[in-house]
Protein backbone atom coordinates (compact mmCIF):
# COMPACT_ATOMS: atom_id res chain seq x y z
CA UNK A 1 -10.78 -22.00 -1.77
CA UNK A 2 -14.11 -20.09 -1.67
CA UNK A 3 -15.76 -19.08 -5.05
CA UNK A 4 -13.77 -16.11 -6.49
CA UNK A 5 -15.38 -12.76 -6.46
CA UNK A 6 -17.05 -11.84 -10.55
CA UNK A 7 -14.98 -8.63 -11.43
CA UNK A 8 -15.21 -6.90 -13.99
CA UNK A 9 -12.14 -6.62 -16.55
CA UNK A 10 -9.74 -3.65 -16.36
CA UNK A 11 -7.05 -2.89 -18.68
CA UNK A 12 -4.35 -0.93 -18.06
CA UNK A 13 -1.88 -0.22 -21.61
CA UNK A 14 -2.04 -2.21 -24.49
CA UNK A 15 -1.79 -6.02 -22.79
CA UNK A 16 -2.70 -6.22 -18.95
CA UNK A 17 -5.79 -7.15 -17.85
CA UNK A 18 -7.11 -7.27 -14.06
CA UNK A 19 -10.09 -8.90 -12.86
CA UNK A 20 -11.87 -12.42 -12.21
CA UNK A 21 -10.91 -14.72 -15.19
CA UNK A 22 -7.08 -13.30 -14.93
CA UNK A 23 -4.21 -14.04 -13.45
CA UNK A 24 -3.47 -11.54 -10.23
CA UNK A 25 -1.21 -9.19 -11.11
CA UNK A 26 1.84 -7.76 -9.92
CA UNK A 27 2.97 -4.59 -8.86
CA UNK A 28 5.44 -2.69 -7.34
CA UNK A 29 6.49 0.98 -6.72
CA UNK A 30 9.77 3.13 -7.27
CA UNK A 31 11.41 4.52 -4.24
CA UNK A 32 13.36 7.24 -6.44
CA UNK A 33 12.41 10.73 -6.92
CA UNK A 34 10.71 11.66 -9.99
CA UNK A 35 12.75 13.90 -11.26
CA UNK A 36 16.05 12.20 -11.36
CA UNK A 37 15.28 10.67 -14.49
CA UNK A 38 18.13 8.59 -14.83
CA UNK A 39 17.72 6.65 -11.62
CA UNK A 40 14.26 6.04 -12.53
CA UNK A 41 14.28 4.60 -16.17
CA UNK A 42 16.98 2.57 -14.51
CA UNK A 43 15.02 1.34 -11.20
CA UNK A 44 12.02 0.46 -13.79
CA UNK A 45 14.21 -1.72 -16.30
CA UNK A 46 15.28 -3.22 -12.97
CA UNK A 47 11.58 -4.10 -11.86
CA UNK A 48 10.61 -4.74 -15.22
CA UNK A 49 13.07 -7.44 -15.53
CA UNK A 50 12.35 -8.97 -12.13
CA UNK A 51 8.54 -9.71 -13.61
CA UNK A 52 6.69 -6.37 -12.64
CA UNK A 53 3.55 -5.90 -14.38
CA UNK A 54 2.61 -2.14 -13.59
CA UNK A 55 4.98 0.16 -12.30
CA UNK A 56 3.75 3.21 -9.99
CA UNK A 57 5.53 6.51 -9.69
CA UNK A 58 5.13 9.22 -7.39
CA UNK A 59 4.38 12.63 -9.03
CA UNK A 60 4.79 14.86 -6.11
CA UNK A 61 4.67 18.22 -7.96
CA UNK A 62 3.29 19.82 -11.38
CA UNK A 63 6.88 19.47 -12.49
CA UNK A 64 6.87 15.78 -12.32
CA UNK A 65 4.37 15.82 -14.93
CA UNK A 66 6.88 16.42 -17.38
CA UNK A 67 9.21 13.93 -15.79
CA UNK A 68 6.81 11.02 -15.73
CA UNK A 69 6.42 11.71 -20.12
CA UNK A 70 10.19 11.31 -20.42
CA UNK A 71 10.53 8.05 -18.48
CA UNK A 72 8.21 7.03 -20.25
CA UNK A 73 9.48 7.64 -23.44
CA UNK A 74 12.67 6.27 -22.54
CA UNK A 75 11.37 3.09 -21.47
CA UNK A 76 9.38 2.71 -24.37
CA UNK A 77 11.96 3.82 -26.37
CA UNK A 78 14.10 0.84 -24.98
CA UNK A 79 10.97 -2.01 -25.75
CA UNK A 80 9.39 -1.80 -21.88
CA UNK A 81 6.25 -1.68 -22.44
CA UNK A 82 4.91 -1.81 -18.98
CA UNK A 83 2.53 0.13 -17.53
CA UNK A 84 2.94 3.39 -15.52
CA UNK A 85 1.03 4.07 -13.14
CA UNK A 86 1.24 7.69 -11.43
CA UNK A 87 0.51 8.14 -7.77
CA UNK A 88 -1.46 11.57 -6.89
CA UNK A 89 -1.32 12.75 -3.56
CA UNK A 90 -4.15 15.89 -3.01
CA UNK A 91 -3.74 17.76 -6.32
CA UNK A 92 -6.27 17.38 -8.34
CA UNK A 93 -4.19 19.62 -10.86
CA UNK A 94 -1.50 17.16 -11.11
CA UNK A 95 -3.66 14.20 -11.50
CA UNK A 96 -5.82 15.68 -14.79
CA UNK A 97 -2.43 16.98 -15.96
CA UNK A 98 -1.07 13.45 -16.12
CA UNK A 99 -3.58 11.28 -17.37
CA UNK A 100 -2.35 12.10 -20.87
CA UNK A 101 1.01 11.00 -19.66
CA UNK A 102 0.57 7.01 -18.22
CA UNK A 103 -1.73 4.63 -18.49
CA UNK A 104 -2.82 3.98 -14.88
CA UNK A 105 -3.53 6.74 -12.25
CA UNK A 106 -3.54 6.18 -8.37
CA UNK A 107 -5.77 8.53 -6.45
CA UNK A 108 -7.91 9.69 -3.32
CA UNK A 109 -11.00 11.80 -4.45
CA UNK A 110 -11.53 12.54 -1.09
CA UNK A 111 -8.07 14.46 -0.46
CA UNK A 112 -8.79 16.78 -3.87
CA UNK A 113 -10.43 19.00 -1.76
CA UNK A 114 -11.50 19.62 1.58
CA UNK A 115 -14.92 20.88 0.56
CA UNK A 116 -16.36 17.97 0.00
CA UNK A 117 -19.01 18.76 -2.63
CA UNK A 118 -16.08 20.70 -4.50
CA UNK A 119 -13.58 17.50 -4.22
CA UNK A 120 -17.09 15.13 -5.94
CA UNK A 121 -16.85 18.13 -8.76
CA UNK A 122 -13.18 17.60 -9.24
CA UNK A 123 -13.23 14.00 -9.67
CA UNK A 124 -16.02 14.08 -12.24
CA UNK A 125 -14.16 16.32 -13.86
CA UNK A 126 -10.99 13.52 -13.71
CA UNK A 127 -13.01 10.81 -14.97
CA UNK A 128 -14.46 12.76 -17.80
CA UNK A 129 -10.64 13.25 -19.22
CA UNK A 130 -9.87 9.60 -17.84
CA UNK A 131 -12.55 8.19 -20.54
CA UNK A 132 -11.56 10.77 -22.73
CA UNK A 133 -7.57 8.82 -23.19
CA UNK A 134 -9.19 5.54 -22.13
CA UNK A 135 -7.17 5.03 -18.95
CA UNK A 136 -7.20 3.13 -15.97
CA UNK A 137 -7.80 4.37 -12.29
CA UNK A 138 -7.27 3.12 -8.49
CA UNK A 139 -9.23 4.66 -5.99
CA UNK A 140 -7.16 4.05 -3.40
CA UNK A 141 -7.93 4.84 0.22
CA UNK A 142 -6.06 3.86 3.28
CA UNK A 143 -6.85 3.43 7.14
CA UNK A 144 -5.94 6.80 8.45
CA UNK A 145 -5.86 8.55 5.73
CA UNK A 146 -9.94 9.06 5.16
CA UNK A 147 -11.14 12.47 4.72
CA UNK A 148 -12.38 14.55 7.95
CA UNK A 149 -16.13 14.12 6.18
CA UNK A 150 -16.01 10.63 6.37
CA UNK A 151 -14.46 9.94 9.60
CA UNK A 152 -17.58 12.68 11.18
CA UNK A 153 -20.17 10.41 9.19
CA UNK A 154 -19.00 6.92 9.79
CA UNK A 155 -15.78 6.82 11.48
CA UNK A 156 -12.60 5.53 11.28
CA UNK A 157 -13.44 2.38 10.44
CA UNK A 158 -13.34 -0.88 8.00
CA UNK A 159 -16.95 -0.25 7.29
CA UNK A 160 -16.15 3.37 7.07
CA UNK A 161 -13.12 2.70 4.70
CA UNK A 162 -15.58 0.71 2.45
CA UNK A 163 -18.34 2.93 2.50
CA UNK A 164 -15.99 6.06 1.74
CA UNK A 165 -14.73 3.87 -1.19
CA UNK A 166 -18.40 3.35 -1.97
CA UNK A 167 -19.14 6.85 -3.02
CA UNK A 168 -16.55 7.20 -5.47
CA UNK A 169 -17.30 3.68 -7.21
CA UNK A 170 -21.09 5.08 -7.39
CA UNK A 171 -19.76 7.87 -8.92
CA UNK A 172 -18.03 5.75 -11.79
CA UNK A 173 -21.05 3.78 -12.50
CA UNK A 174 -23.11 6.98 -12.98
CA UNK A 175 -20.43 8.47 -15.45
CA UNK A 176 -20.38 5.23 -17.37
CA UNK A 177 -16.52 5.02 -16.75
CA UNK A 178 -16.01 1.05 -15.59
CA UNK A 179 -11.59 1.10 -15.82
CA UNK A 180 -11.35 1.29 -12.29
CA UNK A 181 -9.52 -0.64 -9.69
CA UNK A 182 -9.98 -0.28 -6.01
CA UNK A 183 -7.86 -0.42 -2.91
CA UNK A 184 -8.69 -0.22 0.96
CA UNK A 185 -5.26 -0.84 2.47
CA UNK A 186 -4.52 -1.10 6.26
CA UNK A 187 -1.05 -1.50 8.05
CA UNK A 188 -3.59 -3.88 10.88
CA UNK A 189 -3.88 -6.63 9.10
CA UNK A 190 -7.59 -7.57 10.88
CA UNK A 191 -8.65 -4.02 9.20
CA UNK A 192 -7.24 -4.63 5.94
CA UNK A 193 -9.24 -8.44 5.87
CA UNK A 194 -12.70 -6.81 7.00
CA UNK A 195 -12.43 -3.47 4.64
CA UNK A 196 -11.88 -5.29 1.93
CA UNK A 197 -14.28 -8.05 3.01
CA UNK A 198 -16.88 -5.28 3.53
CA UNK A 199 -16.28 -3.13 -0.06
CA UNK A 200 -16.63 -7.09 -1.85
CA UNK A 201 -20.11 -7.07 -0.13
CA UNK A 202 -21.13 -3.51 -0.96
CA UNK A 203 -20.33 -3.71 -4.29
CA UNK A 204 -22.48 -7.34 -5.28
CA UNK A 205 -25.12 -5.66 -3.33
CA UNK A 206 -24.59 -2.66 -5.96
CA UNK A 207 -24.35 -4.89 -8.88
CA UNK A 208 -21.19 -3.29 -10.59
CA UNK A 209 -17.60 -5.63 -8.94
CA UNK A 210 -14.82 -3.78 -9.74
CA UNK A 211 -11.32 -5.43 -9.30
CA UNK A 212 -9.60 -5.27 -6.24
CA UNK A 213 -6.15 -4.37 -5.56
CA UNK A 214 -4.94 -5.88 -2.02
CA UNK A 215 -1.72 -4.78 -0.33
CA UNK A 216 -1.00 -4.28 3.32
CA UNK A 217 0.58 -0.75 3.75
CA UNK A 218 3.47 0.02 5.99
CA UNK A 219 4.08 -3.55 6.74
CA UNK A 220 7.74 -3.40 7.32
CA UNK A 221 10.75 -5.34 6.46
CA UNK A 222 12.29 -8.44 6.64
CA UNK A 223 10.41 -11.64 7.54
CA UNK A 224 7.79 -9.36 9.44
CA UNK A 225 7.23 -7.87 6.65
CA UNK A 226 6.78 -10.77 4.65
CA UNK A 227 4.35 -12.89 6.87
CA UNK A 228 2.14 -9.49 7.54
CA UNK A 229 1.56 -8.90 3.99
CA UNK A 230 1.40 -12.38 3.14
CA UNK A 231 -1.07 -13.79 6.07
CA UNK A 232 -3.29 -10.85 5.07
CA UNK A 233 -3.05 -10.94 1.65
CA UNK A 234 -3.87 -14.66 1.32
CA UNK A 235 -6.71 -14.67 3.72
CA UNK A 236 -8.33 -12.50 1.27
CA UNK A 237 -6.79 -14.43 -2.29
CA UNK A 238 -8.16 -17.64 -0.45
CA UNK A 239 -11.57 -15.85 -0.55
CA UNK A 240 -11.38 -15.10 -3.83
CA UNK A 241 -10.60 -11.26 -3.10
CA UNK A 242 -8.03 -9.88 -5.45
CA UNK A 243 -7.06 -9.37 -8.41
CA UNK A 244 -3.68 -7.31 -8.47
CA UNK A 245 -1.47 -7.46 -5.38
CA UNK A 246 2.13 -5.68 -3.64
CA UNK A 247 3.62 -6.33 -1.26
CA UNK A 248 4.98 -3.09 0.60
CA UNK A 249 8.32 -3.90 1.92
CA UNK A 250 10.83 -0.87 3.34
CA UNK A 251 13.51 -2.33 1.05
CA UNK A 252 14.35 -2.21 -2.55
CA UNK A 253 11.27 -2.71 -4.82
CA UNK A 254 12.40 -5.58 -6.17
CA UNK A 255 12.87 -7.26 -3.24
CA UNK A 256 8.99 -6.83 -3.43
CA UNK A 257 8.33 -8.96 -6.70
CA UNK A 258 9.18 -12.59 -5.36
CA UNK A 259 7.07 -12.06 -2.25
CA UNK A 260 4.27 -11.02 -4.39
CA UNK A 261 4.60 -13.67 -7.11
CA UNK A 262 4.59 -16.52 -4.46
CA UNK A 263 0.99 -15.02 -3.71
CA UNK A 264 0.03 -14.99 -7.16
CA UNK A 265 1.09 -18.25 -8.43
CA UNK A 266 -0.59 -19.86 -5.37
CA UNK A 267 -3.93 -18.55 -5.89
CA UNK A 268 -4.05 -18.21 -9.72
CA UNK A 269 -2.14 -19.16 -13.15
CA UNK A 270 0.40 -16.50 -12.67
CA UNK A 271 3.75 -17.59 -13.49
CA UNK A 272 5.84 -18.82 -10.35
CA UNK A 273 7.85 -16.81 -8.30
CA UNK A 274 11.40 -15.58 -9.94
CA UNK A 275 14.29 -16.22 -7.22
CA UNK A 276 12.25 -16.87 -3.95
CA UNK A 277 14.61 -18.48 -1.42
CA UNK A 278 14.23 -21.84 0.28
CA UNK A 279 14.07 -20.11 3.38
CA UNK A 280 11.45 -17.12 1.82
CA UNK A 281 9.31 -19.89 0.71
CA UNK A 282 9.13 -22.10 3.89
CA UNK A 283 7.78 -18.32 5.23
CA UNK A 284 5.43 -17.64 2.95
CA UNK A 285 3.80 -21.02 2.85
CA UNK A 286 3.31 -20.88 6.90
CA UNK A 287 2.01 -17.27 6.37
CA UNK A 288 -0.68 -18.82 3.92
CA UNK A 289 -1.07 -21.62 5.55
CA UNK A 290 -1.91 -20.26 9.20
CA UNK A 291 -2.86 -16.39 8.46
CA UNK A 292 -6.90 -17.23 7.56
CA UNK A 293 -7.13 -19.28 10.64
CA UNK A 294 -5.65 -16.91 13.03
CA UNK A 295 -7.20 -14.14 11.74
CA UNK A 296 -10.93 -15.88 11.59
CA UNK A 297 -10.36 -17.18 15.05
CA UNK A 298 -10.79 -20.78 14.20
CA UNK A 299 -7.42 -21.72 16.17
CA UNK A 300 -5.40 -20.00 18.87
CA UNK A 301 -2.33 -21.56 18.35
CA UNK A 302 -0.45 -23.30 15.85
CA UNK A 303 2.22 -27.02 15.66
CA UNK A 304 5.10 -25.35 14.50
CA UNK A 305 8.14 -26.69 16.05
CA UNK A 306 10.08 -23.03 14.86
CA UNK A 307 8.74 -20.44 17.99
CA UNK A 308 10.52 -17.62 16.11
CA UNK A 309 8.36 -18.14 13.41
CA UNK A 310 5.04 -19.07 15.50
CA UNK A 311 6.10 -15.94 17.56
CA UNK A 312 5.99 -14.16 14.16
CA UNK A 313 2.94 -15.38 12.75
CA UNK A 314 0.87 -14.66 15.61
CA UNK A 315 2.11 -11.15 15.92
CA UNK A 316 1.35 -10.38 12.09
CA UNK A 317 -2.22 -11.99 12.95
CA UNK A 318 -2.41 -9.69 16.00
CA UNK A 319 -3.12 -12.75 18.42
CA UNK A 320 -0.42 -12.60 20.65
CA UNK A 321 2.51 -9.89 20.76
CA UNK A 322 6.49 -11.16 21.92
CA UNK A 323 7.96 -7.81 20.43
CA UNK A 324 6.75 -4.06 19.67
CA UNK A 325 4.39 -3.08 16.42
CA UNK A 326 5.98 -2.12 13.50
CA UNK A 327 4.66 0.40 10.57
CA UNK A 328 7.60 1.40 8.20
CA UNK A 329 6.22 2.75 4.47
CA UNK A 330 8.71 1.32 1.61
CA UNK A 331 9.28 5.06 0.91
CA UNK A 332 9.41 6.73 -2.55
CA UNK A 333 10.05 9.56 -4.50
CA UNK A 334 8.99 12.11 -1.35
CA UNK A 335 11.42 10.31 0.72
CA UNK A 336 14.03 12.52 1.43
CA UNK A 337 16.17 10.39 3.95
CA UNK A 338 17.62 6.75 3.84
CA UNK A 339 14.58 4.99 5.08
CA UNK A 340 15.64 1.37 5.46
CA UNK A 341 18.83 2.12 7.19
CA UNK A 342 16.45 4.00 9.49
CA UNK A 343 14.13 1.98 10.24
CA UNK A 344 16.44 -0.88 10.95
CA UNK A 345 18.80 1.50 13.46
CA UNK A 346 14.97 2.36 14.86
CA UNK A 347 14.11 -1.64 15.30
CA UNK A 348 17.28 -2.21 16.97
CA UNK A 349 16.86 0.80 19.97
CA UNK A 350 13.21 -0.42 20.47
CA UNK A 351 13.16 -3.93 20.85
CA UNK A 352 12.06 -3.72 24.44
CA UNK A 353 8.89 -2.24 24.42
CA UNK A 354 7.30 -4.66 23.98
CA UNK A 355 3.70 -3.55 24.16
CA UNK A 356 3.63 -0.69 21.35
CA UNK A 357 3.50 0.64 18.32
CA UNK A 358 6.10 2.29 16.74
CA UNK A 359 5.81 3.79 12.76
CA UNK A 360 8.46 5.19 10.80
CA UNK A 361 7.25 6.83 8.00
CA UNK A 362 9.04 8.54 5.25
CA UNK A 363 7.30 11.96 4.55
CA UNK A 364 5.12 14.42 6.09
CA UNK A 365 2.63 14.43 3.29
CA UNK A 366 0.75 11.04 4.11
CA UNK A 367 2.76 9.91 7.54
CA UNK A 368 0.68 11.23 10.30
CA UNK A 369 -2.70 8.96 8.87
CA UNK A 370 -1.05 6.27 7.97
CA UNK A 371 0.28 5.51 11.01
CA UNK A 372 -3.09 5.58 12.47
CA UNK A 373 -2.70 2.99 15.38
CA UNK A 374 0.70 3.71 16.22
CA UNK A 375 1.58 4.53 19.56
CA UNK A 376 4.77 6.47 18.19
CA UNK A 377 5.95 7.90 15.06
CA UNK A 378 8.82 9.15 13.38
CA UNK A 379 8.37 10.97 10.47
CA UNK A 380 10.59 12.63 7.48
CA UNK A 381 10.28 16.46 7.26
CA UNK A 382 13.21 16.21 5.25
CA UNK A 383 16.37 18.82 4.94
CA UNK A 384 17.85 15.94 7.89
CA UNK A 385 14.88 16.95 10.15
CA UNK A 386 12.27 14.57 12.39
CA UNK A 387 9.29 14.96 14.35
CA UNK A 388 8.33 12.90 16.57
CA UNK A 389 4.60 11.51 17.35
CA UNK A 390 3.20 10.05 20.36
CA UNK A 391 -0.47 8.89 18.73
CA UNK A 392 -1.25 11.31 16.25
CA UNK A 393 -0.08 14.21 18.01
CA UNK A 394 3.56 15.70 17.00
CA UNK A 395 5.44 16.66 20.20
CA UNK A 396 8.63 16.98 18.69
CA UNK A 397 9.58 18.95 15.95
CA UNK A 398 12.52 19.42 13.91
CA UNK A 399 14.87 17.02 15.58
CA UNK A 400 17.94 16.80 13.58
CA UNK A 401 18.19 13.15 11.88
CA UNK A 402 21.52 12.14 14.45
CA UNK A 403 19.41 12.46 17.40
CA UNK A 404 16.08 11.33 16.51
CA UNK A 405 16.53 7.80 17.13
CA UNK A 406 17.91 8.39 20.55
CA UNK A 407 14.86 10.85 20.90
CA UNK A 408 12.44 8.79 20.39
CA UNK A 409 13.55 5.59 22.70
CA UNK A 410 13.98 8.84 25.42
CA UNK A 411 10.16 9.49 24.49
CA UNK A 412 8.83 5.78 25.19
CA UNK A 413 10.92 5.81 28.16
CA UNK A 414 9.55 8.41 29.81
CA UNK A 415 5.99 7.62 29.10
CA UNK A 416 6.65 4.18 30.32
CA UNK A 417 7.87 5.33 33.71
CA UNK A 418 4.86 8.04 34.42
């Protein structure tokens, strides 16, 4: 293992701490919607039990605000004390209206405005009531999803990724405010390695290391989704790049929390993984073993006897394809149709094209980026309506849900044939 990256030390609530010197922590997200209150408190006891060490929540709307307090309160209430962290989408509203609320806040600067100068104004203003209640913060950008300022400038890049990330972590260090946590996530798993690789370099070169929080978005389900994240994830932990990790899986969130412990007790003194299957770990450990010398090039193939999991491996590493490109988000609280059971009835009408990329996302409000190399997407408008994406252009709208599926294979078809 290379020498680990110096962080400095961010706490989030009363007892975790993430940064060099730590253990990596873990994470995971609810996929309920904010303001059934009920099925939240009860998701989070679920995820708090299965070893989750912050919790984020999606607070779509103003209204949320109020719904975040009282699970919250309930959870407290009930002796979980873990961490909340809120997820902001745009608003810049909802994000200084909640940092009273949890102890963590998720957000893109970039997106709280689309004048740019106005959305650097915004986010001083956030990080002056941020060190007002002494909370944490993850600037969190994703491939796809940078701001039209940064993609003129740069590009849509990992250097661009890093260098967007860049300007809000110089922003920090001029306000004094050092509880911050950054992310550069990447459904490619050779973008995710070299953003993140890239942001570690900027920031020694700057002198101020915040911690990093690694995760490859989108990556799926199943054992795909398990040997993307993982052969990814560990490339970078085996570099000493990390410091809090999930594992984004389009199944229940706590299906998550093994996955990510594996990773976590492997490259630090986190506590081992709690119920990994033989069969999960015999996965992972390939995925760690062979992900940082696929992806650095230092072999082109690999002795495994098992070709459905070489076959898999490679694909994850993008070295060789034997099946189409998946992108599936886990979903959450602005998912407003049954995503897994989608995306599985979408894997199963696909499986031979071979040669794309197909994304099935679960909302209109961060879809269309994140799927930014897909070929095709299919994305929740909600209300048991679809459009459908070839690239990032939408070129069918408003599909009712019972035909979308059959849609979309009609879409690939056709472009296939021309």
């Amino acid at each position: 293992m290379n020498q680990v990256l110096e962080t400095r030390t961010v706490r989030v609530g009363d007892n975790v701490l993430i940064g060099s010197g730590h253990p990596i922590v873990v994470q995971t997200m609810c996929n309920t919607h904010t303001s059934d209150i009920e099925a939240t408190v009860a998701q989070c006891k679920v995820l708090a039990a299965a070893g989750s060490q912050l919790i984020r929540i999606t607070v779509p709307a103003i209204a949320d605000v109020k719904h975040i307090e009282e699970i919250r309160r309930r959870l407290r209430e009930e002796g979980i004390q873990t961490p909340l962290v809120a997820d902001i989408h745009f608003s810049s509203e909802i994000a200084m209206a909640v940092v009273p609320v949890v102890e963590k806040i998720r957000i893109n600067p970039g997106n709280f405005h689309p004048d740019h100068e106005k959305a650097r104004a915004l986010f001083g203003q956030f990080l002056g009531l941020c060190k007002q209640y002494n909370r944490a913060i993850r600037i969190g950008l994703n491939h796809g999803s940078l701001g039209k300022y940064i993609v003129e400038k740069y590009g849509n890049t990992p250097q661009a990724m890093a260098l967007a990330a860049m300007e809000w972590v110089d922003m920090c260090i001029e306000a004094q405010f050092y509880n911050v946590v950054v992310s550069l996530k990447a459904s490619n798993t050779v973008v995710m390695v070299n953003a993140y690789r890239e942001l570690a370099r900027l920031m020694k070169e700057r002198g101020v290391v915040f911690p990093l929080h690694v995760g490859v978005t989108e990556a799926g389900n199943g054992d795909s989704g398990r040997i993307k994240s993982c052969v990814a994830i560990s490339t970078l932990l085996s570099e000493g790049i990390g410091n809090t990790i999930r594992v984004s899986l389009t199944e229940p969130p706590q299906n998550e929390l093994p996955v990510a412990q594996y990773l976590a007790h492997r490259y630090s003194d986190a506590p081992a993984p709690i119920g990994l299957s033989q069969k999960e770990e015999t996965i992972l450990k390939a995925a760690c073993d062979w992900g940082a010398p696929l992806l650095n090039h230092e072999v082109d193939d690999i002795p495994l006897q098992d070709e459905y999991l070489k076959d898999e491996l490679l694909q994850a590493c993008r070295r060789r394809f034997y099946k189409p490109e998946y992108i599936a988000c886990p979903g959450c609280g602005r998912t407003l149709y049954n995503l897994e059971e989608t995306f599985n009835r979408v894997k199963a009408a696909t499986g031979e094209f071979k040669d794309v990329v197909i994304a099935v996302m679960g909302c209109i409000v961060n879809g269309p980026g994140e799927m930014a190399d897909a070929d095709y997407g299919y994305v929740g408008e909600g209300f048991g309506k679809v459009t459908l994406y070839r690239k990032k252009e939408p070129v069918l709208r408003h599909i009712p849900e019972d035909e979308a599926v059959e849609r979309l294979v009609e879409l690939i078809r056709n472009d296939q044939v021309k």
